[in-house]
Protein backbone atom coordinates (compact mmCIF):
# COMPACT_ATOMS: atom_id res chain seq x y z
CA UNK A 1 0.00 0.00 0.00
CA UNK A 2 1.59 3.52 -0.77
CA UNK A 3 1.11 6.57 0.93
CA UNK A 4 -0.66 9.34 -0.62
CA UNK A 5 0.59 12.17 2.49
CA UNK A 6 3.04 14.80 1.50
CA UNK A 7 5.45 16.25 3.92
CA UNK A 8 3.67 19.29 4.55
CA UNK A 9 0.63 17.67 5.87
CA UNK A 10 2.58 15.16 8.01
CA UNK A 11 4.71 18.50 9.93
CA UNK A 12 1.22 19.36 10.98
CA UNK A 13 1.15 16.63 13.54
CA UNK A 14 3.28 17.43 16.76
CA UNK A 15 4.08 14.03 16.95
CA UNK A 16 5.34 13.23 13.38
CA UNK A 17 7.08 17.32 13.29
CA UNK A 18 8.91 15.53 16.51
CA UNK A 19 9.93 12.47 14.99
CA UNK A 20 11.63 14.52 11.26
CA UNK A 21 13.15 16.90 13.93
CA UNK A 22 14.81 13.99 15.44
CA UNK A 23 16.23 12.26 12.50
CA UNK A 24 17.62 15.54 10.89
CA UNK A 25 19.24 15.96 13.81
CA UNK A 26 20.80 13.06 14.36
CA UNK A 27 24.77 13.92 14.67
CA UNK A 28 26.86 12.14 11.58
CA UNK A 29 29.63 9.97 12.61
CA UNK A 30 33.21 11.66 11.65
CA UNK A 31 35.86 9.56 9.28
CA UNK A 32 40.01 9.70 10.16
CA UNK A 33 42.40 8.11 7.95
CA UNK A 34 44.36 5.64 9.36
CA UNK A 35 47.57 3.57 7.52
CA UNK A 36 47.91 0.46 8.62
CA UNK A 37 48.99 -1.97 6.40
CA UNK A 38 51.72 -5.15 6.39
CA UNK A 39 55.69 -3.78 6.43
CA UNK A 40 55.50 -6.17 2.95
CA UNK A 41 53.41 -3.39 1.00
CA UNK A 42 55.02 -1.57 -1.52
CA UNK A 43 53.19 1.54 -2.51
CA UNK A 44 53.95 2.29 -6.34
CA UNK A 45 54.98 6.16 -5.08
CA UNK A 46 56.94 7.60 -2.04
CA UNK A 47 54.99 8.17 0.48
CA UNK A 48 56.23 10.78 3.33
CA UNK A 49 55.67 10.42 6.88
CA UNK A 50 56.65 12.79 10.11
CA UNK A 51 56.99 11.13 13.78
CA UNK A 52 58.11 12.99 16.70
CA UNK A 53 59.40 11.22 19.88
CA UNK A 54 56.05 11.93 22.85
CA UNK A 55 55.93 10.44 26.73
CA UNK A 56 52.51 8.77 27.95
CA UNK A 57 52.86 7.93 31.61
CA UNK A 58 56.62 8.68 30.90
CA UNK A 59 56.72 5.70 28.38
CA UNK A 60 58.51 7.13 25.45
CA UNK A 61 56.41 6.45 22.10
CA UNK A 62 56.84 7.46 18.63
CA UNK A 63 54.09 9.33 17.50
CA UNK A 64 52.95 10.07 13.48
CA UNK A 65 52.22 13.58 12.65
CA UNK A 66 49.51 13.57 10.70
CA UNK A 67 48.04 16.76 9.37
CA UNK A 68 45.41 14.98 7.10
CA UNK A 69 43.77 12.74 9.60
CA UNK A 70 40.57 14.71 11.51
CA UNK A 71 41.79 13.37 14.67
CA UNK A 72 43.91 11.32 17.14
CA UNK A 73 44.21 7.71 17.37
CA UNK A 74 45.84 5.18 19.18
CA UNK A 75 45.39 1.21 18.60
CA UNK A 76 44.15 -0.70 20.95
CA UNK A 77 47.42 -2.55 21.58
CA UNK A 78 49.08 0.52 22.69
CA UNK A 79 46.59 1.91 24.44
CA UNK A 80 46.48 -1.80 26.79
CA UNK A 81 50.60 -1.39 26.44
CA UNK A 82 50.37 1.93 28.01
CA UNK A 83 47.29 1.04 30.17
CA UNK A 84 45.43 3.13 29.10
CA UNK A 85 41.58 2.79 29.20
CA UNK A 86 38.38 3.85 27.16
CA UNK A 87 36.24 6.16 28.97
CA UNK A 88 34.01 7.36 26.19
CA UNK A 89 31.97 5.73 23.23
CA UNK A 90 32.87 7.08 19.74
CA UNK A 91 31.02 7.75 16.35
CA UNK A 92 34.23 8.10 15.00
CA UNK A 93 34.79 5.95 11.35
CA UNK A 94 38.30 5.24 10.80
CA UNK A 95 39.38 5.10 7.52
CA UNK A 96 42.29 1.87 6.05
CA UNK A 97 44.60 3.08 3.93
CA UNK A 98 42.95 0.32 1.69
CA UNK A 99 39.63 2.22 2.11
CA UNK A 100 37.39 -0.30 4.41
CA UNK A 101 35.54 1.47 7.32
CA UNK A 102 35.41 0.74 11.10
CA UNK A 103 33.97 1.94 13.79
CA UNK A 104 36.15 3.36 16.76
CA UNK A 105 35.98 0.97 19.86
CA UNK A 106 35.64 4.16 22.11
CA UNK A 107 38.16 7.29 23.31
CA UNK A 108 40.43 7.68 25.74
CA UNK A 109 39.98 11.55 26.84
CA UNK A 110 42.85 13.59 27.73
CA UNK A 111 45.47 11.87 27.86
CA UNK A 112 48.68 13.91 29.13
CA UNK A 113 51.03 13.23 26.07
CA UNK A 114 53.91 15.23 26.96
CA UNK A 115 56.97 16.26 24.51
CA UNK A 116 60.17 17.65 26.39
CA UNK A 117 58.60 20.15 29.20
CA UNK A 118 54.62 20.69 27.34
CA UNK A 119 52.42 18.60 28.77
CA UNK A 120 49.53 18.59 26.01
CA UNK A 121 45.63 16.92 27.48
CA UNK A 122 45.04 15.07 24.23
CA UNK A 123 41.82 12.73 23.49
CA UNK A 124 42.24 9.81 21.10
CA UNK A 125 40.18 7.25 19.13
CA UNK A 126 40.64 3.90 19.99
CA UNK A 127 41.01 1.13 16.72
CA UNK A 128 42.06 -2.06 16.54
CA UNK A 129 44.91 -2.49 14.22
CA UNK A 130 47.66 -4.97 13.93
CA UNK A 131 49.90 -2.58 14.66
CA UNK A 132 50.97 -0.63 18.01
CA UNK A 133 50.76 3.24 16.61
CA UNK A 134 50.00 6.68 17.88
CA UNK A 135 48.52 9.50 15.32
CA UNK A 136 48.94 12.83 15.86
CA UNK A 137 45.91 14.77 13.39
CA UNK A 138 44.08 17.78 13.16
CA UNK A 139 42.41 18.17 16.09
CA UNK A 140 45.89 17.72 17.80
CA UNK A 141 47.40 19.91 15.83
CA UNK A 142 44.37 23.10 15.52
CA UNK A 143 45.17 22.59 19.37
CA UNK A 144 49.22 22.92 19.55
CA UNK A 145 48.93 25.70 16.50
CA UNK A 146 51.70 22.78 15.02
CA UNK A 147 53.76 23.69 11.83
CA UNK A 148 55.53 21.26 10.80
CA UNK A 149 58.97 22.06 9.12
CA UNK A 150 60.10 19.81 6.76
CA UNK A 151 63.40 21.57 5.67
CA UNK A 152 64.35 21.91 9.58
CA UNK A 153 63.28 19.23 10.28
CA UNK A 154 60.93 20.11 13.25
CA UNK A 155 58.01 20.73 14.59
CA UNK A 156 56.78 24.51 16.31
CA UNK A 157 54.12 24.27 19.11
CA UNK A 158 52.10 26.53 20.96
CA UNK A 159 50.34 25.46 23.76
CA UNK A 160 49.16 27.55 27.01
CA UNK A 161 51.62 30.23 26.37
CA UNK A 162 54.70 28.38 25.69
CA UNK A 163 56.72 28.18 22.58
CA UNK A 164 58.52 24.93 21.72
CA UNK A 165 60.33 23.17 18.41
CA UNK A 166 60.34 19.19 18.78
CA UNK A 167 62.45 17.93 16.57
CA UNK A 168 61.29 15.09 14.02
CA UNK A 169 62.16 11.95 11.85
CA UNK A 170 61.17 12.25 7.84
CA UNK A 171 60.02 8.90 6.60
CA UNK A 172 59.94 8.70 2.66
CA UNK A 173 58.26 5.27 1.72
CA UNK A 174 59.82 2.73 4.66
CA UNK A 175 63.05 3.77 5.24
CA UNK A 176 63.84 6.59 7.48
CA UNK A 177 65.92 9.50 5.24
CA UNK A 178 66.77 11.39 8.24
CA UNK A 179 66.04 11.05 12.05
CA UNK A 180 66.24 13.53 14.55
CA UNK A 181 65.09 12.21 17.61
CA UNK A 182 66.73 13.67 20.84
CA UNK A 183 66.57 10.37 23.13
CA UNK A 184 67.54 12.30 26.40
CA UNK A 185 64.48 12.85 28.73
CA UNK A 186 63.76 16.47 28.81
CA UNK A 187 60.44 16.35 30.09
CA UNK A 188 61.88 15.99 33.70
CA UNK A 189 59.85 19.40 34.98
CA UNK A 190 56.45 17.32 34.52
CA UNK A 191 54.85 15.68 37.44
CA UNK A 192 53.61 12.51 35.84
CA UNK A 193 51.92 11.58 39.41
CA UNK A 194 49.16 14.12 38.75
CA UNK A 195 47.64 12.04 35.69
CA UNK A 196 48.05 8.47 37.51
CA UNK A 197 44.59 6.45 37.81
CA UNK A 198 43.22 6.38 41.03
């Protein structure tokens, strides 16, 4: 049986006015890109890639600067590595590299990822991947005001009026073409006790 009602007669019910309301407002999921693919893939073209050297919970962990992903994820394997625990569902689609789709399992909401003295709240997306990887995108860096530099080979900050340039590593397909990570721990002036669980 078809329906014969247009749309202007149904908005005259309350009820029915209610229930369009509702679905036109209903809040769309938002998509990240995420590469995660076997160290056996060879893309046909160089592909370039930024990490910087962070601390979680004082664990040092090499993080990917990505400017083109909408925000920050970690993989679930990391996240448990760094025990780190979902407090939040997401609506959050990540994005393969090979193009399939997946829900977020949840976020983990500011996290204090600290590089050399900043201590940055950041919120991540939690995937499942094979891989144990930390992603550094948009939201992270609208934040931090980031720029990266590719020809100095850092990164400039600003975050709650301090000034800092991290230096980083410049990945062109899989092999690293220059690194520039300062291994010393310069991020003594934090006091990683105020973020433990309770």
């Amino acid at each position: 049986m078809q329906s014969t009602i247009k749309l202007g007669q149904l908005l005259k019910y309350p009820e029915q006015k209610r229930n369009i309301a509702k679905i036109l407002r209903r809040p769309r999921p938002r998509e990240t890109n995420l590469v995660d693919q076997p160290s056996n893939w060879i893309d046909q073209r160089d592909t370039m890639a930024a990490k910087c050297q962070v601390r979680i919970k004082n664990e040092p962990v090499h993080a990917i600067l990505d400017s083109g992903a909408a925000v920050c994820v970690i993989t679930k394997g990391l996240s448990d590595k760094l025990k780190l625990k979902i407090t939040k569902p997401s609506r959050t689609i990540v994005v393969t590299a090979d193009g399939t789709k997946a829900r977020a399992l949840g976020q983990i909401e500011q996290v204090p990822l600290a590089l050399h003295s900043l201590l940055i709240p950041t919120t991540f997306q939690v995937i499942e991947s094979r891989s144990d990887t930390l992603l550094l995108g948009n939201d992270w860096f609208n934040k931090t005001r980031a720029i990266l530099d590719y020809e100095r080979q850092i990164v400039c900050l600003k975050f709650n009026g301090k000034e800092l340039a991290v230096p980083i590593a410049i990945f062109i397909g899989d092999e690293p073409r220059y690194i520039a990570f300062d291994e010393k721990n310069e991020d003594q002036e934090i006091d990683w006790d105020e973020f433990e669980e309770e």
